[in-house]
Protein backbone atom coordinates (compact mmCIF):
# COMPACT_ATOMS: atom_id res chain seq x y z
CA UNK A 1 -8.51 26.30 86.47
CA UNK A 2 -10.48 27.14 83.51
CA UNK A 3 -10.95 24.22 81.04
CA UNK A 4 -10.21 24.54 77.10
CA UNK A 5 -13.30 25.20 74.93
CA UNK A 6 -12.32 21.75 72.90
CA UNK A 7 -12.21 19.85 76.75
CA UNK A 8 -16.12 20.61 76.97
CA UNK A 9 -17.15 18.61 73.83
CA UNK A 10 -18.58 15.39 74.27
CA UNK A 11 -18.06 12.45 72.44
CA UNK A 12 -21.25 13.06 70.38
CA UNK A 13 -19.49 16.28 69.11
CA UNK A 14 -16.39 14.64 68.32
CA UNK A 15 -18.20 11.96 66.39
CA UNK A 16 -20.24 14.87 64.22
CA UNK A 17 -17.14 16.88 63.16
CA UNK A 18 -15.31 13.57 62.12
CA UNK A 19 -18.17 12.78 60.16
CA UNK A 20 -18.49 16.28 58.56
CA UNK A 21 -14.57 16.53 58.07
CA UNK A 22 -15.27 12.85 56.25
CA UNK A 23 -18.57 14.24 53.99
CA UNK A 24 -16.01 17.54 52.87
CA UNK A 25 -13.33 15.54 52.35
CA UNK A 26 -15.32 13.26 50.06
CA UNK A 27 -17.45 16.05 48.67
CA UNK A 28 -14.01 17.64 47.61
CA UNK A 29 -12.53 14.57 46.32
CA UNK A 30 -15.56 14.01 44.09
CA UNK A 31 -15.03 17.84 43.09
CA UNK A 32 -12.05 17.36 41.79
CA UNK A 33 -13.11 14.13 39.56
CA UNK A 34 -15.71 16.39 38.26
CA UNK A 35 -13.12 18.69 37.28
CA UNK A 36 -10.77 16.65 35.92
CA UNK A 37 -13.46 15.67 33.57
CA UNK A 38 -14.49 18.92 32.22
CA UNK A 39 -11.42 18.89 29.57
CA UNK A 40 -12.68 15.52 28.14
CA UNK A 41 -16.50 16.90 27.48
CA UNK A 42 -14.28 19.07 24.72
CA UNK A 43 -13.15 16.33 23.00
CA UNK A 44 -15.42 14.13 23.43
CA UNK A 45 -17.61 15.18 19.89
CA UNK A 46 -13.95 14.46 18.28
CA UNK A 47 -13.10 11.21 19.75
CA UNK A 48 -16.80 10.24 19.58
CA UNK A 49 -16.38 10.93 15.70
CA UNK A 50 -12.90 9.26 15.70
CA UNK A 51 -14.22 6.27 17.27
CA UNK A 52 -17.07 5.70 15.23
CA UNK A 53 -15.35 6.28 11.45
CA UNK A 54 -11.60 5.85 12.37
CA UNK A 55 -11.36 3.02 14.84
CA UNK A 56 -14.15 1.11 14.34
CA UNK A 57 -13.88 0.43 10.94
CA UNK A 58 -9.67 0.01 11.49
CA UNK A 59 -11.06 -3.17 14.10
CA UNK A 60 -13.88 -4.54 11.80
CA UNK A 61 -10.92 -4.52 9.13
CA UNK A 62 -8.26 -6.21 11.61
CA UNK A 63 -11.05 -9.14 12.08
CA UNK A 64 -11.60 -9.39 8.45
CA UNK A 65 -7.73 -9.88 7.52
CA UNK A 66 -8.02 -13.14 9.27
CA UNK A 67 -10.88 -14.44 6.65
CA UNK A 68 -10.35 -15.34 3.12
CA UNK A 69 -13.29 -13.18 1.45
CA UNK A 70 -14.11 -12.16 -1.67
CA UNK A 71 -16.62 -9.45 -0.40
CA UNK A 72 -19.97 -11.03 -1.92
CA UNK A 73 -19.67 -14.67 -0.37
CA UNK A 74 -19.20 -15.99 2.82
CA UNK A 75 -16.19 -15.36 4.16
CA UNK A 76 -13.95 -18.87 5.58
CA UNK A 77 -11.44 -18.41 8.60
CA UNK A 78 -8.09 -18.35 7.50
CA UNK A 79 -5.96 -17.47 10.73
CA UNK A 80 -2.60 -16.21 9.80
CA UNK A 81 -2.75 -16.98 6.44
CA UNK A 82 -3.00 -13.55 4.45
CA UNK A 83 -0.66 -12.11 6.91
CA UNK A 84 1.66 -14.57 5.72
CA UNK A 85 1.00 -13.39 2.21
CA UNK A 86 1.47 -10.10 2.90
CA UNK A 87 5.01 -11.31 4.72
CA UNK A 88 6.43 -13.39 2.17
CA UNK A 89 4.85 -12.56 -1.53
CA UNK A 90 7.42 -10.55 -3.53
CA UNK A 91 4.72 -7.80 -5.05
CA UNK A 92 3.83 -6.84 -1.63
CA UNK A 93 7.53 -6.52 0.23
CA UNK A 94 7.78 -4.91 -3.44
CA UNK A 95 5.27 -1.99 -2.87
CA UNK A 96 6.76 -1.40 0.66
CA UNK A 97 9.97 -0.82 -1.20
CA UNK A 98 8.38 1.61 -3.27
CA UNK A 99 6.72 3.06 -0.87
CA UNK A 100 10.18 3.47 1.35
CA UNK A 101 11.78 5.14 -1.93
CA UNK A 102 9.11 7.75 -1.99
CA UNK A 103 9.30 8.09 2.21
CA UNK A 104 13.29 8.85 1.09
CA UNK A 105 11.88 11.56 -1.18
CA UNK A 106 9.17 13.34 0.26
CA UNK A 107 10.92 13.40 3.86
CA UNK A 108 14.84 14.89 2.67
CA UNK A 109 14.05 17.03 0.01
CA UNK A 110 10.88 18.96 1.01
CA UNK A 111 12.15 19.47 4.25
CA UNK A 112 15.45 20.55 3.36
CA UNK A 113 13.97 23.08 0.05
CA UNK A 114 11.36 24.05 2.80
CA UNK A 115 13.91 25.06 5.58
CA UNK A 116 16.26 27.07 3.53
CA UNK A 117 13.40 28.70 2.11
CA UNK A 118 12.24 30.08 5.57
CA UNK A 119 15.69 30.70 7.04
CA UNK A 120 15.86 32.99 3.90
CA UNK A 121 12.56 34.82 3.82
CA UNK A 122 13.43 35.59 7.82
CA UNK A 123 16.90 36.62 7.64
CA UNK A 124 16.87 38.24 4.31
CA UNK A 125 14.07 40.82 3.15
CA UNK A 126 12.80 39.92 -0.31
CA UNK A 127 10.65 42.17 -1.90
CA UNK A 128 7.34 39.61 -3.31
CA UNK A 129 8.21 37.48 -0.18
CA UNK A 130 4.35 36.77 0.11
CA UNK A 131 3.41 36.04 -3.37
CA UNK A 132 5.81 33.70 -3.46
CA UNK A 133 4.88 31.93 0.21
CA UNK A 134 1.43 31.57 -1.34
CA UNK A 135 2.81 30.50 -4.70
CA UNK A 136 4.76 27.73 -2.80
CA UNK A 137 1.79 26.60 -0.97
CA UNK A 138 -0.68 26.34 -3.68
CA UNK A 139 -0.02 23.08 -4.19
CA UNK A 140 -1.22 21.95 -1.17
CA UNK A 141 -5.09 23.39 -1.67
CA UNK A 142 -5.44 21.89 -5.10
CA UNK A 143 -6.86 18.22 -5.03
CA UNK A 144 -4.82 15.18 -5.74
CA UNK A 145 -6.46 13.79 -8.73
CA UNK A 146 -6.24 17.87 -10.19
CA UNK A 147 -2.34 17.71 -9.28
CA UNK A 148 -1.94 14.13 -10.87
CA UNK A 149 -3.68 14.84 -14.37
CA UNK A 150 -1.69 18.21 -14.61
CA UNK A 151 1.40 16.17 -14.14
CA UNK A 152 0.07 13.64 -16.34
CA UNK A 153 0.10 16.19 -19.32
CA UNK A 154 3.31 17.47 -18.40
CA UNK A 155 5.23 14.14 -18.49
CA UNK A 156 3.79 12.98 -21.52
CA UNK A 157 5.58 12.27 -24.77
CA UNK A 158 4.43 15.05 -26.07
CA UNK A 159 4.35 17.43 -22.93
CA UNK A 160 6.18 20.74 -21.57
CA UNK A 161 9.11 18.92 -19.67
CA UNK A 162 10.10 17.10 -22.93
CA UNK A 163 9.70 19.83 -25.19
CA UNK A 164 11.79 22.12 -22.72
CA UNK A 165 14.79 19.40 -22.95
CA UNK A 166 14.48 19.25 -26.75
CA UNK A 167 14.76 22.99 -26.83
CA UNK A 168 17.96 23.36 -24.43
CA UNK A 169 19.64 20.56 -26.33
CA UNK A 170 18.42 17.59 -24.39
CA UNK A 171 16.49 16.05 -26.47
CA UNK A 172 18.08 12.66 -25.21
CA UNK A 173 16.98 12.83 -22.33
CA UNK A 174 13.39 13.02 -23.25
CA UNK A 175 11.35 9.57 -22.75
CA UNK A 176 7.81 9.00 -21.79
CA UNK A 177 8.48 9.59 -18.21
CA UNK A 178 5.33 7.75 -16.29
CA UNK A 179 6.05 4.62 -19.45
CA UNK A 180 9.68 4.42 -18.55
CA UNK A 181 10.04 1.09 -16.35
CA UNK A 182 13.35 2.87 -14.51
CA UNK A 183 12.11 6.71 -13.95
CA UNK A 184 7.92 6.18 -13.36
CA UNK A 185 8.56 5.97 -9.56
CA UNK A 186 10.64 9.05 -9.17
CA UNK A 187 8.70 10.84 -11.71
CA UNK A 188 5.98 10.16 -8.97
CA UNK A 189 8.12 10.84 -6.06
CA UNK A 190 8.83 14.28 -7.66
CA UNK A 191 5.57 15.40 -7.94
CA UNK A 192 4.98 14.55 -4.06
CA UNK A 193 8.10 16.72 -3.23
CA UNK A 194 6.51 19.48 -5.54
CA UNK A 195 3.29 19.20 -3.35
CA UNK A 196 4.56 19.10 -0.15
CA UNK A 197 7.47 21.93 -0.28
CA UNK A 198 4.90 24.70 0.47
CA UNK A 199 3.71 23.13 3.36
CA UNK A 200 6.98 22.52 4.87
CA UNK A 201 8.15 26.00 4.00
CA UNK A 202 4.96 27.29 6.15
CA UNK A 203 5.59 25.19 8.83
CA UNK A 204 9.34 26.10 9.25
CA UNK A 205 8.51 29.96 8.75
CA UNK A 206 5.80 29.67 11.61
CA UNK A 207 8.66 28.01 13.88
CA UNK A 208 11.32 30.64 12.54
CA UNK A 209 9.28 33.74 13.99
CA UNK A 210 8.57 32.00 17.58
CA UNK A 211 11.79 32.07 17.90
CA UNK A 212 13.71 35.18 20.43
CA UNK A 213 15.13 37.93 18.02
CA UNK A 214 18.02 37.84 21.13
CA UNK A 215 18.67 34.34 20.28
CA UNK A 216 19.76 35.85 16.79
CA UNK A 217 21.25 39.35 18.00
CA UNK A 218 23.85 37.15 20.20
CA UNK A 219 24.98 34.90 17.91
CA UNK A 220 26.01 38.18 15.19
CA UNK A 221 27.54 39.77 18.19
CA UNK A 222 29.48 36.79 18.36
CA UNK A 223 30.67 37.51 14.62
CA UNK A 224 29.11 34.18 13.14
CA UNK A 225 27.59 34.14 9.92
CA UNK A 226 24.94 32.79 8.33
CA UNK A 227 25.92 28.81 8.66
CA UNK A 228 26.29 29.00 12.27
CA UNK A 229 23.48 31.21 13.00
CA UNK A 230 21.39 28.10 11.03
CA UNK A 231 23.25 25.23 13.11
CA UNK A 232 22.75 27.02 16.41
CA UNK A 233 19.56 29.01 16.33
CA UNK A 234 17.04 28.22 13.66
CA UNK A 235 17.97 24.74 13.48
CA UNK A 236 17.03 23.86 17.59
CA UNK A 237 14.65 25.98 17.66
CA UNK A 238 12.76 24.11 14.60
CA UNK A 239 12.89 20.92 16.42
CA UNK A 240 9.50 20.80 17.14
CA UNK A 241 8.45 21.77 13.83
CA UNK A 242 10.84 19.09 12.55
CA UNK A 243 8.88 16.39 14.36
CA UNK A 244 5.69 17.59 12.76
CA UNK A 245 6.89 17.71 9.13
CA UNK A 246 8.63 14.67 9.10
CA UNK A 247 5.10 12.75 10.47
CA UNK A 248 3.19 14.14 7.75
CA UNK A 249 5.56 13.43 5.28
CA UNK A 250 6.32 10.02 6.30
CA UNK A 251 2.97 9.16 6.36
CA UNK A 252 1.31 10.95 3.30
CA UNK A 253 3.90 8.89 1.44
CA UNK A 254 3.32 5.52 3.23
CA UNK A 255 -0.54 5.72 2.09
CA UNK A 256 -0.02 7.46 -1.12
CA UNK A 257 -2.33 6.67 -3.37
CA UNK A 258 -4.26 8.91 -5.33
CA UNK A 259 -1.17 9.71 -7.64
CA UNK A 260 -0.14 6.54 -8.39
CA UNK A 261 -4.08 5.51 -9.52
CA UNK A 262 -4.30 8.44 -11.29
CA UNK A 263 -0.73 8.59 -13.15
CA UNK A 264 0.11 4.67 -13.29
CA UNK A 265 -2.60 2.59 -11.79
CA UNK A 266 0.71 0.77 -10.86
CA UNK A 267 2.37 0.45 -13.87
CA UNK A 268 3.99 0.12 -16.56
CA UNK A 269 4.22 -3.32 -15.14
CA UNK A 270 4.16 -3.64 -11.30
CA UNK A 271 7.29 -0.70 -11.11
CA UNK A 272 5.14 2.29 -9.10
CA UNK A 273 2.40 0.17 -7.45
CA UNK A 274 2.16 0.68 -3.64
CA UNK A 275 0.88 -0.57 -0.84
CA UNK A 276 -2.42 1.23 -1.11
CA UNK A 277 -3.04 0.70 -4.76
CA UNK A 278 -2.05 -2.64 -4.48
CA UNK A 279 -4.49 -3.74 -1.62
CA UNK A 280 -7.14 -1.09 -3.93
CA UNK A 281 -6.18 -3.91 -6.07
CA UNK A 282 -6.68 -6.67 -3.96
CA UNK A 283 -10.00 -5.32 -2.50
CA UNK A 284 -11.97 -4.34 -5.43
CA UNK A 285 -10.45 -5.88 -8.57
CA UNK A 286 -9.18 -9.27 -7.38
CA UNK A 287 -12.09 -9.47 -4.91
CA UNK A 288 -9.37 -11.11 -2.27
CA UNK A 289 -10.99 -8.61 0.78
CA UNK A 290 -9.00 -10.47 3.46
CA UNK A 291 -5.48 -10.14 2.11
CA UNK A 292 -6.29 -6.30 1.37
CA UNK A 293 -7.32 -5.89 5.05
CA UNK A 294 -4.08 -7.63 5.89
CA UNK A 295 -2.05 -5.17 3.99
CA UNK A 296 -3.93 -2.07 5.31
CA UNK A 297 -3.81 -3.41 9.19
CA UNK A 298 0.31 -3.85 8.20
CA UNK A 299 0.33 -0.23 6.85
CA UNK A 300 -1.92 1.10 9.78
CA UNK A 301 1.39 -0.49 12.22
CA UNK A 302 4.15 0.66 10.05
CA UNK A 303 2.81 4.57 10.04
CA UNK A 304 1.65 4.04 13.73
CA UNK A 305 5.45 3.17 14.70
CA UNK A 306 6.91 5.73 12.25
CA UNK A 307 5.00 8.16 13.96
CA UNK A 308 5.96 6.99 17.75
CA UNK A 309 9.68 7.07 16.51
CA UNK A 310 9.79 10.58 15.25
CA UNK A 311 7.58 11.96 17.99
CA UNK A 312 10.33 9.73 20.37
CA UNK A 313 13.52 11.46 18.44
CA UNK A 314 11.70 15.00 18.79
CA UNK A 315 11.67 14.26 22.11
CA UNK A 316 14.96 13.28 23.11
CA UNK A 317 16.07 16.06 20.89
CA UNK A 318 14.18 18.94 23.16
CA UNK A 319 15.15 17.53 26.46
């Protein structure tokens, strides 16, 4: 009887293909490390850059919050102490309140102007819709400090918003808006909503046009109007884009600061300062480096968690 090809290897034979089946299989395995490493050569420049101006410094100011330091001078270990400052001393629990009334601003108003603005421009054709899109958005590609001294004429005594309520008959109502202990902070908060309309509107317009035309056809066959076409199409299908405004306008107004130093520098009395003015404050006037580096590691937690919660919620809301 004839034998089987594989009966006439010998033992050396068997040994050698093992061995070769063992080099491919390890040749392959490191082939597919290799490849699983190509898509982190692209981002390496950015997290090299990341590291290197973003973390780094974010560390070297997490070790200096635990050193009482005035900047020039040796610095003396002070363990827990400045956290405990920044836990317990009423101006700082203060600027986190302020900063919480302008999160309640910039995060309900924009986004709600900025969604019924694109459910609008999509479902209704209005003639100038583009002027007006970039008219919106302006805001958002003139600087800060620009935005804050136009405002800063505008509220004054003196400026356009009074004179317009003198000339419609409210002249009571006029005050020196950004010197008023009661309105400063929501004189502030306004301009922030102002600013960031535009890009929510852009945002939710973007999202609005991803979404299937069918989606939209169905929902009229079904004879509902304009209400329920928002609550069952544009509004789930804007989830995403949801998620994405609310981060950025959570935390632009958690580390707001150029308004405030240009408009207030805090004040009148301690009414608009905020968390970043006040460790500015701390830092640079006060020469107290530690506690500011306690505030901003605080700050650098609070947006970090914001930012795991809403990208959480967005989520749970897709799935």
């Amino acid at each position: 009887m004839p034998l089987h090809p594989a009966s006439t290897l010998g033992a050396g034979d068997v040994l050698d293909a093992a061995a070769r089946a063992a080099r491919d299989e390890r040749a392959g395995r490191r082939h597919r490390r290799r490849k699983a490493l190509v898509p982190y050569l692209y981002i390496m420049p950015a997290l090299t850059m990341f590291g290197l101006f973003a973390l780094a410094p974010f560390l070297h100011a997490v070790w200096l919050s635990f050193f009482h330091w005035d900047g020039i001078t040796v610095g003396t270990w002070a363990g827990l102490d400045n956290y405990r400052t920044v836990f317990t001393e009423d101006l700082i629990r203060k600027s986190f309140l302020h900063a919480g009334v302008l999160v309640l601003f910039f995060s309900t108003i924009p986004v709600a102007v900025g969604m019924i603005i694109a459910s609008v421009f999509t479902a209704v054709p209005v003639r100038g819709a583009s002027f007006f899109r970039v008219a919106i958005f302006l805001p958002q590609v003139v600087s800060s400090v620009v935005v804050g001294v136009i405002w800063n004429w505008v509220y004054a005594t003196d400026g356009p918003l009074n004179a317009f309520l003198d000339s419609v008959g409210l002249g009571g109502a006029a005050r020196p808006w950004l010197g008023d202990f009661v309105w400063a902070l929501p004189a502030i908060a306004m301009i922030g909503v102002w600013s960031l309309i535009g890009l929510c509107m852009v945002l939710f317009v973007a999202g609005v046009q991803q979404i299937p035309s069918t989606l939209y056809d169905a929902v009229k066959l079904d004879g509902a109007g304009r209400f329920w076409e928002f609550v069952t199409v544009t509004w789930p299908g804007l989830r995403l884009e949801l998620g994405v405004v609310l981060t950025l306008t959570v935390v632009g107004a958690l580390r707001t600061f150029d308004l405030v130093f240009v408009l207030t520098r805090g004040g009148p009395g301690n009414s608009t300062i905020v968390p970043g003015m006040l460790l500015y404050n701390r830092a640079f006037v006060d020469g107290r480096v530690g506690e500011a580096c306690a505030i901003a590691v605080v700050l650098a937690l609070m947006v970090f968690t914001v930012t795991i919660c809403i990208d959480r919620l967005v989520s749970r809301g897709r799935s």
